[in-house]
C-alpha atoms as a PDB file:
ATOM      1  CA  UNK A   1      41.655  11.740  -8.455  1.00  0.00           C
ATOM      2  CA  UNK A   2      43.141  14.869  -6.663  1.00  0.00           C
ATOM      3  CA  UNK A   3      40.816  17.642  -8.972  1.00  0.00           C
ATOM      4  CA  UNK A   4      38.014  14.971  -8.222  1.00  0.00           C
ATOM      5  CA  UNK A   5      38.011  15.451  -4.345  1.00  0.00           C
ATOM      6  CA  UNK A   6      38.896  19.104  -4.352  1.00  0.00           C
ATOM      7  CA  UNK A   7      36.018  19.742  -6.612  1.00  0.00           C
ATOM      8  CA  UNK A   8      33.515  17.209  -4.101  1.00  0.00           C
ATOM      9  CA  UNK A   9      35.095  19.305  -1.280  1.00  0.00           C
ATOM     10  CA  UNK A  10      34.401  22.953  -2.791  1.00  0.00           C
ATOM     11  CA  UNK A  11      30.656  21.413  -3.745  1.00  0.00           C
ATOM     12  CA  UNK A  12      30.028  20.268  -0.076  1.00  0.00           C
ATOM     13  CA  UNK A  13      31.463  23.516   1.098  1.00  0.00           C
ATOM     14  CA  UNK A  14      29.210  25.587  -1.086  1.00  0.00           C
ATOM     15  CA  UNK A  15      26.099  23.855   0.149  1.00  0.00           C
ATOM     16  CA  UNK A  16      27.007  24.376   3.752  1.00  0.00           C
ATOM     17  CA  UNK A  17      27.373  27.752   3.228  1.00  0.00           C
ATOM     18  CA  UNK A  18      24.250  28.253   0.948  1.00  0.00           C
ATOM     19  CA  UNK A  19      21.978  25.996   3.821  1.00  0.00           C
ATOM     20  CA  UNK A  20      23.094  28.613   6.553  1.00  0.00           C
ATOM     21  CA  UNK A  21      22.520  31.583   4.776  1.00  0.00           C
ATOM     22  CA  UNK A  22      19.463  30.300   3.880  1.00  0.00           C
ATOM     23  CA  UNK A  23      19.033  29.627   7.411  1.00  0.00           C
ATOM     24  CA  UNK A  24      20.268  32.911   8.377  1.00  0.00           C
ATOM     25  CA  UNK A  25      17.758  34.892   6.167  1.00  0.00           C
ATOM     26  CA  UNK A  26      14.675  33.155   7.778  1.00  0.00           C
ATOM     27  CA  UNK A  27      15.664  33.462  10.848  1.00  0.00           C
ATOM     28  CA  UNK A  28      16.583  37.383  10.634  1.00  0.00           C
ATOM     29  CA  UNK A  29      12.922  37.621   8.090  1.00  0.00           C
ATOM     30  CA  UNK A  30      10.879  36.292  11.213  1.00  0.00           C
ATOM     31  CA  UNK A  31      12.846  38.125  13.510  1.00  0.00           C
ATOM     32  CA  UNK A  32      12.310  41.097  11.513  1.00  0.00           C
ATOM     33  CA  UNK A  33       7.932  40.257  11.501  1.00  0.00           C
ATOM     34  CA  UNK A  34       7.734  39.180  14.553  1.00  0.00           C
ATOM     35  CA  UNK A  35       9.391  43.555  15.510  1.00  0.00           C
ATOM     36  CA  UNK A  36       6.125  44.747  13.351  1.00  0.00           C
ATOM     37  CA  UNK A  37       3.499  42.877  15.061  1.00  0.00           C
ATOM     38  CA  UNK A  38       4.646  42.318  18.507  1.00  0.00           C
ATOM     39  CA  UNK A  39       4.354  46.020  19.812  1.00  0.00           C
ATOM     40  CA  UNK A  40       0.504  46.312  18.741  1.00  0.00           C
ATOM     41  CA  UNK A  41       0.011  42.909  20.495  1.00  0.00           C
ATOM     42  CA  UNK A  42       1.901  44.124  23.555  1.00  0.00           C
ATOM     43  CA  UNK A  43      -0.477  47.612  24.034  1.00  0.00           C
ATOM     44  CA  UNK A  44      -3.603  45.205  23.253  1.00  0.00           C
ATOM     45  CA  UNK A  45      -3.002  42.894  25.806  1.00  0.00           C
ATOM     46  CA  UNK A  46      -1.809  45.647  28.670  1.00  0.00           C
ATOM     47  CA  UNK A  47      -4.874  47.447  27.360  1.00  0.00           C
ATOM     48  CA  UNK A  48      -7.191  44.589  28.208  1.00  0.00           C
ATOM     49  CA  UNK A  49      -5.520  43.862  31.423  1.00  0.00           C
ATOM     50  CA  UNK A  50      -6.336  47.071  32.362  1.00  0.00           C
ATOM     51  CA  UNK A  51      -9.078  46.975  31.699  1.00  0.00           C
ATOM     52  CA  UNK A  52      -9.806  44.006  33.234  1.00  0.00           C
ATOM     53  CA  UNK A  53      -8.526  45.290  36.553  1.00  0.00           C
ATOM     54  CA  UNK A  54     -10.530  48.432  36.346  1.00  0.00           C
ATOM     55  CA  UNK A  55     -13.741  46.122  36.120  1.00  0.00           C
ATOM     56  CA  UNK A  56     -12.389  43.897  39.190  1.00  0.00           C
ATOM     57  CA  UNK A  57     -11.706  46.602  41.047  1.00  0.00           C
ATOM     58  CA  UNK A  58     -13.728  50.062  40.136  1.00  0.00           C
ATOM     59  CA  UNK A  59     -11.695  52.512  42.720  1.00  0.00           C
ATOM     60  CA  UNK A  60      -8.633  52.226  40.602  1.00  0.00           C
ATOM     61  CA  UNK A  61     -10.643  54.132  37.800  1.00  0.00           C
ATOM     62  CA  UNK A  62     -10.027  57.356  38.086  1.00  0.00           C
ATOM     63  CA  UNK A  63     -13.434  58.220  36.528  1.00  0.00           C
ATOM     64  CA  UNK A  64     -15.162  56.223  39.363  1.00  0.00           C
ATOM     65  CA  UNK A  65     -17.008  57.991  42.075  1.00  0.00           C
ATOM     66  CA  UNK A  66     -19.253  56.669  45.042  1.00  0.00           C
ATOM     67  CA  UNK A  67     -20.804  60.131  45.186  1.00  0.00           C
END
Protein backbone atom coordinates (compact mmCIF):
# COMPACT_ATOMS: atom_id res chain seq x y z
CA UNK A 1 0.00 0.00 0.00
CA UNK A 2 3.00 2.29 0.99
CA UNK A 3 4.92 1.90 -2.83
CA UNK A 4 1.21 2.40 -4.07
CA UNK A 5 0.79 6.02 -2.66
CA UNK A 6 4.37 7.07 -3.08
CA UNK A 7 4.17 6.11 -6.67
CA UNK A 8 0.33 8.15 -6.98
CA UNK A 9 2.24 10.96 -5.16
CA UNK A 10 5.46 11.12 -7.54
CA UNK A 11 2.70 10.78 -10.64
CA UNK A 12 0.64 13.81 -9.32
CA UNK A 13 3.85 15.62 -8.67
CA UNK A 14 5.16 15.06 -12.15
CA UNK A 15 2.03 16.42 -13.75
CA UNK A 16 2.11 19.55 -11.69
CA UNK A 17 5.33 20.19 -12.68
CA UNK A 18 4.91 19.23 -16.43
CA UNK A 19 1.34 21.62 -16.49
CA UNK A 20 3.52 24.67 -15.28
CA UNK A 21 6.26 24.32 -17.44
CA UNK A 22 4.01 23.93 -20.01
CA UNK A 23 2.47 26.95 -18.73
CA UNK A 24 5.67 28.64 -18.34
CA UNK A 25 6.80 28.10 -22.03
CA UNK A 26 3.60 29.78 -23.45
CA UNK A 27 3.63 32.34 -21.47
CA UNK A 28 7.51 33.30 -22.03
CA UNK A 29 6.68 32.16 -26.27
CA UNK A 30 3.97 35.04 -26.33
CA UNK A 31 5.93 37.18 -24.31
CA UNK A 32 8.73 36.63 -26.53
CA UNK A 33 6.10 37.56 -30.01
CA UNK A 34 4.42 39.94 -28.60
CA UNK A 35 8.76 41.89 -28.21
CA UNK A 36 8.86 41.33 -32.26
CA UNK A 37 5.72 42.92 -33.22
CA UNK A 38 4.98 45.46 -30.66
CA UNK A 39 7.81 48.03 -31.58
CA UNK A 40 6.64 48.28 -35.40
CA UNK A 41 3.06 48.76 -34.02
CA UNK A 42 4.29 51.38 -31.56
CA UNK A 43 6.21 53.73 -34.53
CA UNK A 44 2.92 53.06 -36.74
CA UNK A 45 0.61 54.33 -34.45
CA UNK A 46 2.92 57.52 -33.16
CA UNK A 47 3.45 57.88 -36.89
CA UNK A 48 -0.24 58.26 -37.61
CA UNK A 49 -0.84 60.39 -34.65
CA UNK A 50 1.41 62.60 -36.00
CA UNK A 51 0.28 62.76 -38.59
CA UNK A 52 -2.96 63.27 -37.63
CA UNK A 53 -2.00 66.31 -35.61
CA UNK A 54 -0.07 67.83 -38.42
CA UNK A 55 -3.43 67.71 -40.52
CA UNK A 56 -5.46 69.26 -37.40
CA UNK A 57 -3.19 71.68 -36.94
CA UNK A 58 -0.84 72.69 -40.16
CA UNK A 59 1.63 75.29 -38.16
CA UNK A 60 3.16 72.43 -36.31
CA UNK A 61 4.56 71.20 -39.77
CA UNK A 62 7.59 72.43 -40.17
CA UNK A 63 7.21 72.33 -44.00
CA UNK A 64 4.10 74.62 -43.68
CA UNK A 65 4.27 78.19 -44.74
CA UNK A 66 1.50 80.99 -45.04
CA UNK A 67 3.83 82.80 -47.42
Amino acid sequence: MGACWTAYCKCVVVVCQTTYRCIVFTKNKIKQCCACWWYPLKERCCNCCDRCDKYMNPYKDEAYSTI
